[in-house]
C-alpha atoms as a PDB file:
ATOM      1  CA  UNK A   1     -10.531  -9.637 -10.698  1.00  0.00           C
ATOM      2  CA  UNK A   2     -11.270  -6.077 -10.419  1.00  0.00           C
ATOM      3  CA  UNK A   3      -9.045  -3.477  -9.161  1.00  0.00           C
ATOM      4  CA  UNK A   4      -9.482   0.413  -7.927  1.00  0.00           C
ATOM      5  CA  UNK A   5      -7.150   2.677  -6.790  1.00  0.00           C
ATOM      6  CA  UNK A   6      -7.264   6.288  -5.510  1.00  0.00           C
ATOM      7  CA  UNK A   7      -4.820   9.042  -4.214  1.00  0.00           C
ATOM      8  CA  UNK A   8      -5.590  12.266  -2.481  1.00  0.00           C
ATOM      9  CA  UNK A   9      -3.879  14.559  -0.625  1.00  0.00           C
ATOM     10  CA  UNK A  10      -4.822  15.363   2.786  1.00  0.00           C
ATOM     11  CA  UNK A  11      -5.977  18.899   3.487  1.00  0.00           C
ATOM     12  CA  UNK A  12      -3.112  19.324   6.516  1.00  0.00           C
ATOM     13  CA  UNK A  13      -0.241  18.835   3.617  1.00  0.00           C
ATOM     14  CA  UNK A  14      -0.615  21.689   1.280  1.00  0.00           C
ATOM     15  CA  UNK A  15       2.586  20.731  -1.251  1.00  0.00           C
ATOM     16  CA  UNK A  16       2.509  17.273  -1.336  1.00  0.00           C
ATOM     17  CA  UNK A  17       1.281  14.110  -0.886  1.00  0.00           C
ATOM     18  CA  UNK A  18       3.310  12.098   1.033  1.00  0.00           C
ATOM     19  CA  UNK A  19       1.008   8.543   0.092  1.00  0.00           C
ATOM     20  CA  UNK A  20       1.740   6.760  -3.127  1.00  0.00           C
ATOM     21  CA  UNK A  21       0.540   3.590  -4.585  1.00  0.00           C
ATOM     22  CA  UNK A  22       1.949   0.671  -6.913  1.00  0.00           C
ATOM     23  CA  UNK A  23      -0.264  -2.351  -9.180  1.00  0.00           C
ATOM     24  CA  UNK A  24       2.271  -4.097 -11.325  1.00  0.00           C
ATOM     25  CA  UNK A  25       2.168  -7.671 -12.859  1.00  0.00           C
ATOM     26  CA  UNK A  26       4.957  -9.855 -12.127  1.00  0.00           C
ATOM     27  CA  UNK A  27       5.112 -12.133 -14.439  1.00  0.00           C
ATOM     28  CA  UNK A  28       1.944 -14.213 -16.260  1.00  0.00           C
ATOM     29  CA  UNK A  29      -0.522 -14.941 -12.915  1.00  0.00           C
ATOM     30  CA  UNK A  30       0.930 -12.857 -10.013  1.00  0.00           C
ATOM     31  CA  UNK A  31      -0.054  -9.347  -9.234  1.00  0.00           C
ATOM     32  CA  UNK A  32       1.862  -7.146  -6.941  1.00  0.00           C
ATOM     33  CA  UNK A  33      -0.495  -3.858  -5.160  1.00  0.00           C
ATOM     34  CA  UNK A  34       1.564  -1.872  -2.399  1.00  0.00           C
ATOM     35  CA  UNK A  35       0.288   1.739  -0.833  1.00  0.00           C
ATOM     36  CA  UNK A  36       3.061   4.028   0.698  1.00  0.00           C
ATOM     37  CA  UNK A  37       3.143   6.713   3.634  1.00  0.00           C
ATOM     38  CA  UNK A  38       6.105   8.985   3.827  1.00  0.00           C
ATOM     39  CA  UNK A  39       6.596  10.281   7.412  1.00  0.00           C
ATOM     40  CA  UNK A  40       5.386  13.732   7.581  1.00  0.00           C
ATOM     41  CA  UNK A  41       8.084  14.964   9.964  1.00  0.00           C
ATOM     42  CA  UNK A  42      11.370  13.706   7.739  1.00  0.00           C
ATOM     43  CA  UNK A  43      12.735  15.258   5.265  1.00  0.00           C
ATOM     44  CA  UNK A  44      10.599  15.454   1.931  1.00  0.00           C
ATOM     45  CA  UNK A  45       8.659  12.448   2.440  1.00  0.00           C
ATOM     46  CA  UNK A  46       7.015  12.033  -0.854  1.00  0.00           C
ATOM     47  CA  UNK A  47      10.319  11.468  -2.299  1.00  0.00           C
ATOM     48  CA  UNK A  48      10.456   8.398   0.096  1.00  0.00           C
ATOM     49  CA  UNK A  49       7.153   6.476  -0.734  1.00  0.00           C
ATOM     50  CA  UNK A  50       7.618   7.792  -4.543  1.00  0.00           C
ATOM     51  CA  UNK A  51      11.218   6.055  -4.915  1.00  0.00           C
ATOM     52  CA  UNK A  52      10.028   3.136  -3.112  1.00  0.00           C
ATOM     53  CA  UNK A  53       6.861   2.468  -5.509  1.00  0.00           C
ATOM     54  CA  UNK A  54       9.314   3.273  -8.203  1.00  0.00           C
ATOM     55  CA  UNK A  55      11.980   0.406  -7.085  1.00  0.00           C
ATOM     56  CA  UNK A  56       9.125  -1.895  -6.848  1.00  0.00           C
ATOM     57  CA  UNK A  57       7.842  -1.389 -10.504  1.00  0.00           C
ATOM     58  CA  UNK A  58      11.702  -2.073 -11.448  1.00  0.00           C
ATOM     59  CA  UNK A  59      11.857  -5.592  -9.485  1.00  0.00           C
ATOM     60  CA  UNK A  60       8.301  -6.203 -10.664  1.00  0.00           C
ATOM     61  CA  UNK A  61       9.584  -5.911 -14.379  1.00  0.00           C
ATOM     62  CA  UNK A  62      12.644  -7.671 -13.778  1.00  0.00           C
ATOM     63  CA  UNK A  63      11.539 -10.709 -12.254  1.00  0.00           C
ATOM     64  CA  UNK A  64       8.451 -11.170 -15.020  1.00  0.00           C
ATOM     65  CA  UNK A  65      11.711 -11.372 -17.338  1.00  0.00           C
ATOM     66  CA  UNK A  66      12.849 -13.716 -15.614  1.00  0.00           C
ATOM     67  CA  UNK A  67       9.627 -15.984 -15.707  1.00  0.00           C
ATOM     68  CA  UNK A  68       9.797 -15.420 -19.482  1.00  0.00           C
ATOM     69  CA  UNK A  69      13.541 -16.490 -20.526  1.00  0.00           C
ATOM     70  CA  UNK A  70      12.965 -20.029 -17.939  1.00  0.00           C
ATOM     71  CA  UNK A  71       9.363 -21.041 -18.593  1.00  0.00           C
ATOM     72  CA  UNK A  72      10.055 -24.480 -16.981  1.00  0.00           C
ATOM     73  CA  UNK A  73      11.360 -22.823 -13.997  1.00  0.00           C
ATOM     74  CA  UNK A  74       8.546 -23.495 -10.165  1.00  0.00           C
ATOM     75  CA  UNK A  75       7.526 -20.849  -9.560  1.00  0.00           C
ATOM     76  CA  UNK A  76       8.438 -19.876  -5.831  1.00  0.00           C
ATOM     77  CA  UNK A  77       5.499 -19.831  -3.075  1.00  0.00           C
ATOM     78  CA  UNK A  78       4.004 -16.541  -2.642  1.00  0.00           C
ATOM     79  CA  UNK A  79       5.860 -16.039   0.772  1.00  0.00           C
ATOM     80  CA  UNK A  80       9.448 -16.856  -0.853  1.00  0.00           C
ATOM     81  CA  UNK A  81       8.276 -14.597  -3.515  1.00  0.00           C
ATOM     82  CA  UNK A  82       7.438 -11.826  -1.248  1.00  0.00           C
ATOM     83  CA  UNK A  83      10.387 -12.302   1.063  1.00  0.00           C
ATOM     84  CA  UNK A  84      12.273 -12.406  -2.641  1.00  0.00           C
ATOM     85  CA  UNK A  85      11.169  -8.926  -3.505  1.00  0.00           C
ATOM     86  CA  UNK A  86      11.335  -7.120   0.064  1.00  0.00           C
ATOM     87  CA  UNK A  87      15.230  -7.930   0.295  1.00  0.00           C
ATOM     88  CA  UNK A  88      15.753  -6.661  -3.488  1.00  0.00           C
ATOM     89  CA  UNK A  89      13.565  -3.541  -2.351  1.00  0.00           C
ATOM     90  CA  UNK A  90      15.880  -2.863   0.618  1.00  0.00           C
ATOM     91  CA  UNK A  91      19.369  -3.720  -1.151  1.00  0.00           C
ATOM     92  CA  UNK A  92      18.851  -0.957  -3.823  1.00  0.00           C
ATOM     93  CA  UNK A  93      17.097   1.341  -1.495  1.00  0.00           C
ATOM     94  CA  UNK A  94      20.678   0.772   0.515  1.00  0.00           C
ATOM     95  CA  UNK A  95      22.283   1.469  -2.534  1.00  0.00           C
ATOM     96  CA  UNK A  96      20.649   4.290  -3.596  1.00  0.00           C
ATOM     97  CA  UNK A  97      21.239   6.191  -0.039  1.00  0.00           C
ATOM     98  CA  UNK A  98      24.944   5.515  -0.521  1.00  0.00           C
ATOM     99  CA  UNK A  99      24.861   6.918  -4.461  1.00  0.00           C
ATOM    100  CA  UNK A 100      22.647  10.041  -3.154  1.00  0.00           C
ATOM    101  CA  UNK A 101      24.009  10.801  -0.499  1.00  0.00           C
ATOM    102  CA  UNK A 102      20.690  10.199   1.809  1.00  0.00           C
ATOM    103  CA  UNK A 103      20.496  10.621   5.103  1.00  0.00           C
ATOM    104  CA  UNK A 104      17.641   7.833   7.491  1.00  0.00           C
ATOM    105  CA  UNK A 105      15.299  10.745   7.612  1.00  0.00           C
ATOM    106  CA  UNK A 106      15.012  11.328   3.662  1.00  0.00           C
ATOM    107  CA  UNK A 107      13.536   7.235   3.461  1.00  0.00           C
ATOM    108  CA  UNK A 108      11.137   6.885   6.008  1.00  0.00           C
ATOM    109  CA  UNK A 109       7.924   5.574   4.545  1.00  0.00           C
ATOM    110  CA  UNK A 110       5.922   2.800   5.627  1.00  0.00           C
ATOM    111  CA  UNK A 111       4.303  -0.071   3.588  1.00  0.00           C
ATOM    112  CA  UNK A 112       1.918  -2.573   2.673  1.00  0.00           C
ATOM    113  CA  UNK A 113       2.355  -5.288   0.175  1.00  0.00           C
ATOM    114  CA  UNK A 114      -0.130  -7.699  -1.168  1.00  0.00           C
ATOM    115  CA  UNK A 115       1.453 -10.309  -3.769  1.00  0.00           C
ATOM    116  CA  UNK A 116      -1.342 -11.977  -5.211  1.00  0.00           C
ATOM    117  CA  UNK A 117      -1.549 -15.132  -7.559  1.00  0.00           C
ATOM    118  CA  UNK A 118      -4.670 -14.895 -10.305  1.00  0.00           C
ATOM    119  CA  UNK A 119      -5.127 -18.367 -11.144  1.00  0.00           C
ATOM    120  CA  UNK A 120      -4.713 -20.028  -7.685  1.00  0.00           C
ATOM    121  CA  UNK A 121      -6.965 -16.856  -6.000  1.00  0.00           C
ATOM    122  CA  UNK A 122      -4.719 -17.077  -3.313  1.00  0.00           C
ATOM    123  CA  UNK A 123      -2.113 -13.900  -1.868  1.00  0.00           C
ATOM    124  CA  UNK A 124      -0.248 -12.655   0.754  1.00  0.00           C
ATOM    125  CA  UNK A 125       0.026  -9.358   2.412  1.00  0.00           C
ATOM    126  CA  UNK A 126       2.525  -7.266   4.646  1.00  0.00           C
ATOM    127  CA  UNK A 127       2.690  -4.548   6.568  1.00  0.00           C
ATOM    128  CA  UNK A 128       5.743  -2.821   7.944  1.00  0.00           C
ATOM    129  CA  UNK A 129       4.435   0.462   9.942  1.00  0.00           C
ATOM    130  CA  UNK A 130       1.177   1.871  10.041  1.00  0.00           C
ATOM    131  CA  UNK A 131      -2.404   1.006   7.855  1.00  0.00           C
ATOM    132  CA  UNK A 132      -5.468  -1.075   7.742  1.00  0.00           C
ATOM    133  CA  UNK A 133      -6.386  -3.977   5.650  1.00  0.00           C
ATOM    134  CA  UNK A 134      -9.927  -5.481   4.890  1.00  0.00           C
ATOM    135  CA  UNK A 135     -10.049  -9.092   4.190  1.00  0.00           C
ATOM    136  CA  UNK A 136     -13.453 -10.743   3.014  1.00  0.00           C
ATOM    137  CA  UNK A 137     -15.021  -7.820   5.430  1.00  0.00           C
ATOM    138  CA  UNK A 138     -12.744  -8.153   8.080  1.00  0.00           C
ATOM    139  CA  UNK A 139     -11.018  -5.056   8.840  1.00  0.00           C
ATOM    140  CA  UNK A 140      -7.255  -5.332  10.742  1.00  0.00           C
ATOM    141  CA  UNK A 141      -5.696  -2.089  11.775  1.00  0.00           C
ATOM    142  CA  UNK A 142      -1.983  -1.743  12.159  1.00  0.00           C
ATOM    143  CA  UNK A 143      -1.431   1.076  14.730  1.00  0.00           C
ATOM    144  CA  UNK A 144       1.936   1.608  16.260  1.00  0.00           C
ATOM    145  CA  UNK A 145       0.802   4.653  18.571  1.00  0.00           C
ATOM    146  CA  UNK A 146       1.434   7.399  16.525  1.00  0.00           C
ATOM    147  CA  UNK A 147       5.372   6.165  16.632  1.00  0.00           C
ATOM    148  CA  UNK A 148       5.332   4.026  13.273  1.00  0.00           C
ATOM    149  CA  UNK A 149       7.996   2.050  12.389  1.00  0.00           C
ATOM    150  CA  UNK A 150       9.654   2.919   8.830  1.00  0.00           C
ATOM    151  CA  UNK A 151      11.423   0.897   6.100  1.00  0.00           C
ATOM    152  CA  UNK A 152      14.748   3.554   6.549  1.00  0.00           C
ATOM    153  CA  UNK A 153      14.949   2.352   9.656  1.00  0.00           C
ATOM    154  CA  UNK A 154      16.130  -0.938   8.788  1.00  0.00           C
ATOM    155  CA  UNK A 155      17.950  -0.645   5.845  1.00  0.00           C
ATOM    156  CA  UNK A 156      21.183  -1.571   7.779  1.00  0.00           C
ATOM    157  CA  UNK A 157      20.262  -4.768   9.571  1.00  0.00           C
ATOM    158  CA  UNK A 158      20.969  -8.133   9.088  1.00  0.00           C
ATOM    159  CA  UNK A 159      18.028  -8.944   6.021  1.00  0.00           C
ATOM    160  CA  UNK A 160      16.901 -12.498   7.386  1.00  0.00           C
ATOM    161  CA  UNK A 161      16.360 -12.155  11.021  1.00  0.00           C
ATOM    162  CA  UNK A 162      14.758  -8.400  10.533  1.00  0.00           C
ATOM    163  CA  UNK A 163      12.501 -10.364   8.040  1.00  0.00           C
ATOM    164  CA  UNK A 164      11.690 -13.413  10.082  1.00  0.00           C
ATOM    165  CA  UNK A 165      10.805 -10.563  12.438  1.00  0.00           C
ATOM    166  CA  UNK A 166       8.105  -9.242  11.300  1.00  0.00           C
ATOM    167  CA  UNK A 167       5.116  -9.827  12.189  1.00  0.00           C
ATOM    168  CA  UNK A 168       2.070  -8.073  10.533  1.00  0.00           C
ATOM    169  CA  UNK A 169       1.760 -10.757   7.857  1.00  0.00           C
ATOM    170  CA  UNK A 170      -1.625 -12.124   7.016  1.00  0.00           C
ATOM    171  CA  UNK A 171      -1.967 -14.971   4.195  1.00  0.00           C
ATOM    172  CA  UNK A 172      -5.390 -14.687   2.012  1.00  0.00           C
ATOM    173  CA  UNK A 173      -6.784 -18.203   1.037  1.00  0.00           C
ATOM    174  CA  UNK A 174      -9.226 -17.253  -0.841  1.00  0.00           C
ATOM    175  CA  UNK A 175      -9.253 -13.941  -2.388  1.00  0.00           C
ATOM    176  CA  UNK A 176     -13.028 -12.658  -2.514  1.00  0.00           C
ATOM    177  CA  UNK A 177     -12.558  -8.659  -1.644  1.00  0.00           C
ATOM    178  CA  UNK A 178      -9.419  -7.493  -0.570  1.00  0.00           C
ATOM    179  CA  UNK A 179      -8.565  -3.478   0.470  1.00  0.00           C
ATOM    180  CA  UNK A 180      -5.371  -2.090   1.932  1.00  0.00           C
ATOM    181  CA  UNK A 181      -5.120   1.596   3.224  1.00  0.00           C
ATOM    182  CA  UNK A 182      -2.686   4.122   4.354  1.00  0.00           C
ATOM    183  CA  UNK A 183      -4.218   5.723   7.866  1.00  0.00           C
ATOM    184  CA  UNK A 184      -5.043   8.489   6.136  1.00  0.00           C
ATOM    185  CA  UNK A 185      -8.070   6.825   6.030  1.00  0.00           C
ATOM    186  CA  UNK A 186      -8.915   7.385   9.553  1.00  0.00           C
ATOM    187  CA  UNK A 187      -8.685  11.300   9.231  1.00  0.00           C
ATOM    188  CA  UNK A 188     -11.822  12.567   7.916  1.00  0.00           C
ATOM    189  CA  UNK A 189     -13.020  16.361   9.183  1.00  0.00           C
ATOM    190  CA  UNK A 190     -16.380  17.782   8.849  1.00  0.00           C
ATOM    191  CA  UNK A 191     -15.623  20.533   5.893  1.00  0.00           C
ATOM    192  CA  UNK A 192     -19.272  21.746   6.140  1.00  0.00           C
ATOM    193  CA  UNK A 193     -22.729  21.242   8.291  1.00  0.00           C
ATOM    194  CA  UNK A 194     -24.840  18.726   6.506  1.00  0.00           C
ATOM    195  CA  UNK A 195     -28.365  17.557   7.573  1.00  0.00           C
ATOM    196  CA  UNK A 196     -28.056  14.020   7.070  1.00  0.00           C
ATOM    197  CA  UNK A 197     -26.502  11.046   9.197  1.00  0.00           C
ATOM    198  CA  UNK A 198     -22.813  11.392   8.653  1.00  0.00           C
ATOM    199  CA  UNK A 199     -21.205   8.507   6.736  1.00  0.00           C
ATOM    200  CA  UNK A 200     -18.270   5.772   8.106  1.00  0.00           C
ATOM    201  CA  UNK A 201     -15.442   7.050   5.482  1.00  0.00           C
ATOM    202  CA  UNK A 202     -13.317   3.460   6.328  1.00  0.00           C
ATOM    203  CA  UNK A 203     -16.914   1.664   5.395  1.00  0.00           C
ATOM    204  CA  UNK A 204     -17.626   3.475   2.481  1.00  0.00           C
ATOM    205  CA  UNK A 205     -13.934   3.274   1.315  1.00  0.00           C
ATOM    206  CA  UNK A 206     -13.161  -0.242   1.690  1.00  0.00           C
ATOM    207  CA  UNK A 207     -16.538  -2.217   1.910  1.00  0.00           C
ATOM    208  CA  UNK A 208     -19.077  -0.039   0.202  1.00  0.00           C
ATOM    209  CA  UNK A 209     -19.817  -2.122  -3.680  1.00  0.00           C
ATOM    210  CA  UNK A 210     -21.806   0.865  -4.835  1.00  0.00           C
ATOM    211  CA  UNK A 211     -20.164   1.751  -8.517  1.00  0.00           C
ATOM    212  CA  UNK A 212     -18.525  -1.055  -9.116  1.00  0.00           C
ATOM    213  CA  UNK A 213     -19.265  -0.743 -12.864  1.00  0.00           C
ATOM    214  CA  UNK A 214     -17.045   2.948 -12.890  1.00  0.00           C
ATOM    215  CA  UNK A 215     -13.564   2.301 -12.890  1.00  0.00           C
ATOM    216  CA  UNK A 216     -13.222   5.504 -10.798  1.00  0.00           C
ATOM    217  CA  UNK A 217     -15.449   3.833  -7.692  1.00  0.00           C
ATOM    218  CA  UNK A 218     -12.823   5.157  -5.020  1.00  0.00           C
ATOM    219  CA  UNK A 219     -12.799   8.426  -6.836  1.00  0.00           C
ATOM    220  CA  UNK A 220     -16.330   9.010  -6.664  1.00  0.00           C
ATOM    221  CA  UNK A 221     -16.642   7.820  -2.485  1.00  0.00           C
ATOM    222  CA  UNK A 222     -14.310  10.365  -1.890  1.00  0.00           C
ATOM    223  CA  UNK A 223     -16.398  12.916  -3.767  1.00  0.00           C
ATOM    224  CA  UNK A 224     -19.635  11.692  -1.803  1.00  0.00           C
ATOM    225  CA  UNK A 225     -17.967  11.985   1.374  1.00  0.00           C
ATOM    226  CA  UNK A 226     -17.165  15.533   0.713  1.00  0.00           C
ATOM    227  CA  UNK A 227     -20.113  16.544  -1.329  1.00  0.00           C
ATOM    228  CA  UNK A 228     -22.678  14.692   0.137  1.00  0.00           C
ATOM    229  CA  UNK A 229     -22.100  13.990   3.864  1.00  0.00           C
ATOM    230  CA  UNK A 230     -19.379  17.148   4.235  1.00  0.00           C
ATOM    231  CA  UNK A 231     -16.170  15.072   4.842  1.00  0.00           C
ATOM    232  CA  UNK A 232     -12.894  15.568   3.891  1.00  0.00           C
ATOM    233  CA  UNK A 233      -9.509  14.037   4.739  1.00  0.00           C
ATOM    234  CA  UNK A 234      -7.239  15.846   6.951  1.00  0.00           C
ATOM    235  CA  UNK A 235      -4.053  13.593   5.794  1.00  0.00           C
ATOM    236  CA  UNK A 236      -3.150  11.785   2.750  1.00  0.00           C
ATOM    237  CA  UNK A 237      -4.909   8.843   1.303  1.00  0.00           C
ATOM    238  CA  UNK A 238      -3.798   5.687  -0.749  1.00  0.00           C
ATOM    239  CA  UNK A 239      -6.066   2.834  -1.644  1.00  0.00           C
ATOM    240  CA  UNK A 240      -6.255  -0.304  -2.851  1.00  0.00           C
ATOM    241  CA  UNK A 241      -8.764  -2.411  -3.489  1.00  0.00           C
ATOM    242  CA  UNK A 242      -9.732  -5.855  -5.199  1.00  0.00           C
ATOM    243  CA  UNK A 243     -12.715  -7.201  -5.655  1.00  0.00           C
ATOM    244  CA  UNK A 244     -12.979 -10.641  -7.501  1.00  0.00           C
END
């Protein structure tokens, strides 16, 4: 299983970027990837996506402990696993607004999660707000009319029924080539005139296998997009992508 990743800031957002992106193990054969999008119009949304990615790596190391003091222990299904570390996510993300003082607007951030299992090939991924994913070649966009919805807005409801809610949940069978994107991804600008047929960023991105042998592949489409066919991304950009 091969993974990339990439990050870049958008060329609207001249600070920060507001996208962040997680790959943790979670125990011995389970893989957790996650990309984040702070909201642009709270309050330093960076800090949002950053803190969640940050919480995740913490439940990510704590439940591989976990597997390793009670080897005999099932392991639970991918879902229950998922479900597992969403509520642990949004209990300390309660309990860090209360400690800091935080206010809804300082955690809105959307997010994808794709828990995947390496020896059964098999995963699971979730989106709460905005983003695309590519399954096997099949692209899905999540697109909630430029009103997304945002993980600070639910940090006060009842756990199980705003989980049981949700409904942009898509199980992978067979893991062959998996990508998950922030909609950054959709915002590409001509920086310069070019003479040549202008390229599909999203194709390029998420379906392109060109330099698969560099472990900088999404690095080096984003440079070709601006370099070659005079693209650039107006807002930030997190990737994801595995290819087995």
């Amino acid at each position: 299983m091969k993974i990339y990743a990439t990050l870049q800031i958008g060329d609207f957002h001249l600070n920060h970027c507001e996208d962040y992106y997680l790959i943790e193990n979670i125990g011995t054969d389970r893989l957790l990837m996650a990309v984040m999008d702070g909201c642009t119009m709270a309050r330093d949304s960076y800090f949002a996506s950053t803190l969640v990615a940050r919480i995740l790596k913490k439940i990510c190391i704590t439940q591989g402990y976990q597997e390793l003091y009670n080897p005999g222990k099932p392991k639970p299904s991918l879902e229950d696993q998922l479900k597992l570390i969403l509520s642990e996510l949004m209990t300390t993300l309660k309990q860090m607004q209360e400690q800091l003082l935080l206010e809804q607007q300082d955690l809105l951030t959307t997010l994808i999660l794709f828990l995947a299992d390496k020896k059964e090939n098999t995963g699971i991924i979730l989106t709460i707000g905005d983003g695309l994913v590519s399954i096997n070649g099949h692209l899905t966009e999540f697109d909630h009319d430029n009103k997304p919805d945002y993980l600070g807005f639910h940090l006060h409801q009842d756990f199980d029924q705003w989980y049981h809610s949700l409904t942009q949940k898509i199980f992978v069978p067979n893991i062959q080539h998996i990508s998950i994107a922030t909609d950054g991804i959709l915002f590409f600008k001509p920086c310069r005139n070019v003479d040549i047929p202008l390229e599909d960023p999203v194709e390029l991105l998420l379906h392109d296998k060109s330099d698969m042998d560099k472990d900088d592949m999404l690095d080096r489409k984003l440079k070709t997009l601006e370099h070659v066919y005079g693209l650039r991304p107006t807002d930030d950009i997190a990737i994801i992508r595995v290819i087995q």
